[in-house]
Protein backbone atom coordinates (compact mmCIF):
# COMPACT_ATOMS: atom_id res chain seq x y z
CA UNK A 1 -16.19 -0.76 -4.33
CA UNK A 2 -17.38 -3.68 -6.82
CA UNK A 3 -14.97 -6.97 -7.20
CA UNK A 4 -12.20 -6.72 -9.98
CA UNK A 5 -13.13 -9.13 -12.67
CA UNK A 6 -9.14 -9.11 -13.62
CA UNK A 7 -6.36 -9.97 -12.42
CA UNK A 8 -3.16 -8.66 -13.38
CA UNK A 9 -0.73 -10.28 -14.97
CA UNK A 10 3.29 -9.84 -14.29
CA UNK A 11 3.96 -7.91 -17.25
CA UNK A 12 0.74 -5.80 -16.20
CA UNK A 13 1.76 -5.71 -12.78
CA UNK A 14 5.14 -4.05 -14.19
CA UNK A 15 3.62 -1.98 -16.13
CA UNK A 16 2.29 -0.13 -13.66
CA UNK A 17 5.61 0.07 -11.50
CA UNK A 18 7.42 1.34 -14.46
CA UNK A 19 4.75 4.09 -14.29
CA UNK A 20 4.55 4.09 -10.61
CA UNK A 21 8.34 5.36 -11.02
CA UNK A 22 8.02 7.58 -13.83
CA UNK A 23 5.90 9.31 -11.92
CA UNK A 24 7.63 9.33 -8.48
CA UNK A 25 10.99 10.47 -10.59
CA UNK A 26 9.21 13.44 -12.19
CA UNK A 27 7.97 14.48 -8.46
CA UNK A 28 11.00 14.56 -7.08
CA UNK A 29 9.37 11.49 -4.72
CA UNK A 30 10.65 8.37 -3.37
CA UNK A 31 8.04 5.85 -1.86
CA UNK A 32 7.50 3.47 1.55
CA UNK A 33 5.60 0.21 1.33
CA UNK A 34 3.82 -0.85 4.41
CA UNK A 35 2.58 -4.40 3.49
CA UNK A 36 0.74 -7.15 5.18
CA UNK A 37 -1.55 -9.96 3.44
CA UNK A 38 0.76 -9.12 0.27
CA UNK A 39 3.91 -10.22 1.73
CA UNK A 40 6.34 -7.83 0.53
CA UNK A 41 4.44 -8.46 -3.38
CA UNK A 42 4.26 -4.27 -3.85
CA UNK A 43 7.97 -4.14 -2.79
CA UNK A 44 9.26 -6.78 -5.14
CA UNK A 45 6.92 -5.47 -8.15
CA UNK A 46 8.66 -2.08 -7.79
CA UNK A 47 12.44 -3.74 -7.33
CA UNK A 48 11.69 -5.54 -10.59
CA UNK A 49 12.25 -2.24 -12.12
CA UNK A 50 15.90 -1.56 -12.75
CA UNK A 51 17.04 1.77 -11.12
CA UNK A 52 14.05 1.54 -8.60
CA UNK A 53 16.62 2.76 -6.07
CA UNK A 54 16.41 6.16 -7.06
CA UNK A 55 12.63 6.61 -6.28
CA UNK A 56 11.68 3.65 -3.52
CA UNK A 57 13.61 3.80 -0.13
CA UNK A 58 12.27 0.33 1.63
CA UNK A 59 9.37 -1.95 2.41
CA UNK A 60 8.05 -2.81 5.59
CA UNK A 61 6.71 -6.21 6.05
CA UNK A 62 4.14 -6.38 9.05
CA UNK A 63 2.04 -9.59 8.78
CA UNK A 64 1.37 -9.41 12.34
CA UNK A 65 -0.17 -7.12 14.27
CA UNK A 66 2.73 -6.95 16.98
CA UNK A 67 4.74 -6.68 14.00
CA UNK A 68 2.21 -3.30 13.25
CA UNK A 69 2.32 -2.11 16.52
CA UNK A 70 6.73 -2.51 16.56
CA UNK A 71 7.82 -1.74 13.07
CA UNK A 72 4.73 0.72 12.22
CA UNK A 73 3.79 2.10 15.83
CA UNK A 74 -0.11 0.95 14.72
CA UNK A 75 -2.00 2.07 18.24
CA UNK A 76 -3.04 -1.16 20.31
CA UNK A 77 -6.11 1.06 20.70
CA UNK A 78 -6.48 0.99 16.87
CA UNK A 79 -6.19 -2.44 16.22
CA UNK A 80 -8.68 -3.31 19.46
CA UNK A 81 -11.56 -0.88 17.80
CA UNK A 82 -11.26 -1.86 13.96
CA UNK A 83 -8.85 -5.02 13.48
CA UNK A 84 -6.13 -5.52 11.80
CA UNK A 85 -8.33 -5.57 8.49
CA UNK A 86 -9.55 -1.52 8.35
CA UNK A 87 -8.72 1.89 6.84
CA UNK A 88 -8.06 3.24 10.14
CA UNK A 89 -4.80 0.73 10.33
CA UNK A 90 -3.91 0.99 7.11
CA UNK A 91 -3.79 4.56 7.33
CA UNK A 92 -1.41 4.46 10.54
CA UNK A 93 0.45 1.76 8.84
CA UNK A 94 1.16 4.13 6.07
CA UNK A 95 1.74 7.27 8.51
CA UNK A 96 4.29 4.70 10.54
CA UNK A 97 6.52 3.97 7.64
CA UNK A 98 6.81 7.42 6.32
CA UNK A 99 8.25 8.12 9.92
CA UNK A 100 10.77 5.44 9.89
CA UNK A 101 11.77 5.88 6.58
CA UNK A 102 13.72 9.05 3.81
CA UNK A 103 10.18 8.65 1.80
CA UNK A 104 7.56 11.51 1.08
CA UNK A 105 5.30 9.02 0.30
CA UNK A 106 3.51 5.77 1.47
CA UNK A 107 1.39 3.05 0.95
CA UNK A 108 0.33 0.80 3.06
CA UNK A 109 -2.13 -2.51 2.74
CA UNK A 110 -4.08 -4.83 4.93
CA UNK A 111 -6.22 -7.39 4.27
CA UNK A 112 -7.70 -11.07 4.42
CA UNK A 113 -6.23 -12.86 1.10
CA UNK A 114 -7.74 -16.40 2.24
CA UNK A 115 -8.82 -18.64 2.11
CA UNK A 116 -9.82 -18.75 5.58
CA UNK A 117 -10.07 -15.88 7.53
CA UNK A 118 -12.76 -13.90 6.72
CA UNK A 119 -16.04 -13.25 8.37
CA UNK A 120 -19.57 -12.16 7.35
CA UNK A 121 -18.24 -8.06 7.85
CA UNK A 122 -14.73 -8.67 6.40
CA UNK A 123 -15.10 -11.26 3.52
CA UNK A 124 -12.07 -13.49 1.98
CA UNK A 125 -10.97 -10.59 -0.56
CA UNK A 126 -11.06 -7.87 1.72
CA UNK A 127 -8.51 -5.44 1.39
CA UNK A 128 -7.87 -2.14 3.04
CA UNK A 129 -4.93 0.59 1.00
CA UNK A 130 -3.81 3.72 2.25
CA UNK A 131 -1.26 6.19 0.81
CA UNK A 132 0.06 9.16 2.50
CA UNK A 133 1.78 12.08 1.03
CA UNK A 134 4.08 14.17 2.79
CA UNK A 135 5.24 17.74 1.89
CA UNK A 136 6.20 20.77 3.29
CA UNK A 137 3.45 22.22 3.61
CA UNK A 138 0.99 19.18 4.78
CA UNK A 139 0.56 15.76 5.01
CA UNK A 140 -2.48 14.25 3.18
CA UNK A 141 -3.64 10.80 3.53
CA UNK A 142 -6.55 8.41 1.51
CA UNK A 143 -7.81 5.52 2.21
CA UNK A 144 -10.18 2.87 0.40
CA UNK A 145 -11.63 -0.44 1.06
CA UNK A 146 -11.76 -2.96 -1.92
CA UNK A 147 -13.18 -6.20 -2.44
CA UNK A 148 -11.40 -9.02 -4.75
CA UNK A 149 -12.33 -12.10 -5.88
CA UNK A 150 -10.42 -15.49 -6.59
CA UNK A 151 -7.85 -17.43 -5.05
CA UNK A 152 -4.73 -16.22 -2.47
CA UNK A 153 -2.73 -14.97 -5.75
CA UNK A 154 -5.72 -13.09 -7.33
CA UNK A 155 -6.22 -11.59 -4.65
CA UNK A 156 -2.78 -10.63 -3.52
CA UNK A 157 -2.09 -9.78 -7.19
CA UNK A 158 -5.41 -7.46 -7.42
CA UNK A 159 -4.22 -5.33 -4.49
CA UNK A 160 -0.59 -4.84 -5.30
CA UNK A 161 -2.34 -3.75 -9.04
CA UNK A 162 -4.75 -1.09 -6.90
CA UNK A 163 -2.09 -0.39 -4.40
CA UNK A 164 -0.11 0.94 -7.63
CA UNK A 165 -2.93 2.46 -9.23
CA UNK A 166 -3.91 4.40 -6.29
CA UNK A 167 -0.15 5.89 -6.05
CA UNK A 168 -0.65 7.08 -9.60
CA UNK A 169 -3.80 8.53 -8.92
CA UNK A 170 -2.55 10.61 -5.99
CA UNK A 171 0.47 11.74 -7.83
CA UNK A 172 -1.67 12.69 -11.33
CA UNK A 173 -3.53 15.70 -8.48
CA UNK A 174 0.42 16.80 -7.71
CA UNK A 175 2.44 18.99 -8.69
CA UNK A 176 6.41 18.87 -8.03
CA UNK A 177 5.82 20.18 -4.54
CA UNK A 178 8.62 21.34 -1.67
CA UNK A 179 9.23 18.55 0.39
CA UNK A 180 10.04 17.88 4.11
């Protein structure tokens, strides 16, 4: 996907946990984070919002990958083939905290904020999201690869923005379902 010419303000960012929880609430959902180059960011955005307790259950905070591998139960095998930096993690990231956790839904983001890091393949402002939605009747998961530009912040604010966004996308293709 193309860079993200903006980046999101705090009343923006809010914004879009406000709706983030609107949504969850009318879904009967409550959501997991799974963070790593944001730091816990998507996790304090949504606890910014008063009464966030009744649709977010906890964030996990796994900067490194034997922090992945413990908290998150990322596969050593997973992390050896892709990196740290990929869909395939962030997807198992997501899939991890749902397990630990009373949520029907996850998120989960990797990435390489900068300003070092990054590498000809991954580039500073590479960020990998996943979100995972559990119900009775299946578990579906989606994943994307993004690419931000500007400093540590911009970037770290850009991806707790799309990490919100994509939760509102998958919830705006559900219906109140029967959960697990």
């Amino acid at each position: 996907m193309s860079t993200s010419p903006t980046v999101p303000d705090d009343a923006t960012l809010l914004v879009l946990s406000r709706q983030t929880g609107e949504q969850l609430e009318q879904n009967g959902l409550k959501l997991v984070t799974a963070e790593s180059c944001t730091g816990g960011w998507v996790g304090q955005i949504i606890t910014a919002i008063p009464g966030s307790s009744s649709w977010y259950d906890r964030g996990f905070i796994t900067y490194s990958n034997a922090a992945k591998q413990q908290m998150l139960h990322v596969q050593p095998q997973t992390l050896a083939q892709h990196g740290a930096v990929s869909e395939p993690t962030a997807r198992e990231m997501a899939q991890g905290a749902l397990i630990r956790s009373e949520a029907q839904i996850a998120i989960a983001v990797t990435g390489i904020a900068g300003p070092s890091g990054g590498s000809a393949e991954k580039p500073v402002g590479t960020m990998c999201f996943a979100w995972v939605l559990k119900t009775a009747f299946a578990t579906s998961a989606n994943s994307q690869t993004r690419h931000f530009s500007g400093d540590r912040e911009a970037i770290r604010r850009q991806s707790a923005a799309a990490a919100l966004q994509g939760i509102l996308a998958l919830l705006e293709n559900t219906t109140p379902l029967n959960l697990v």
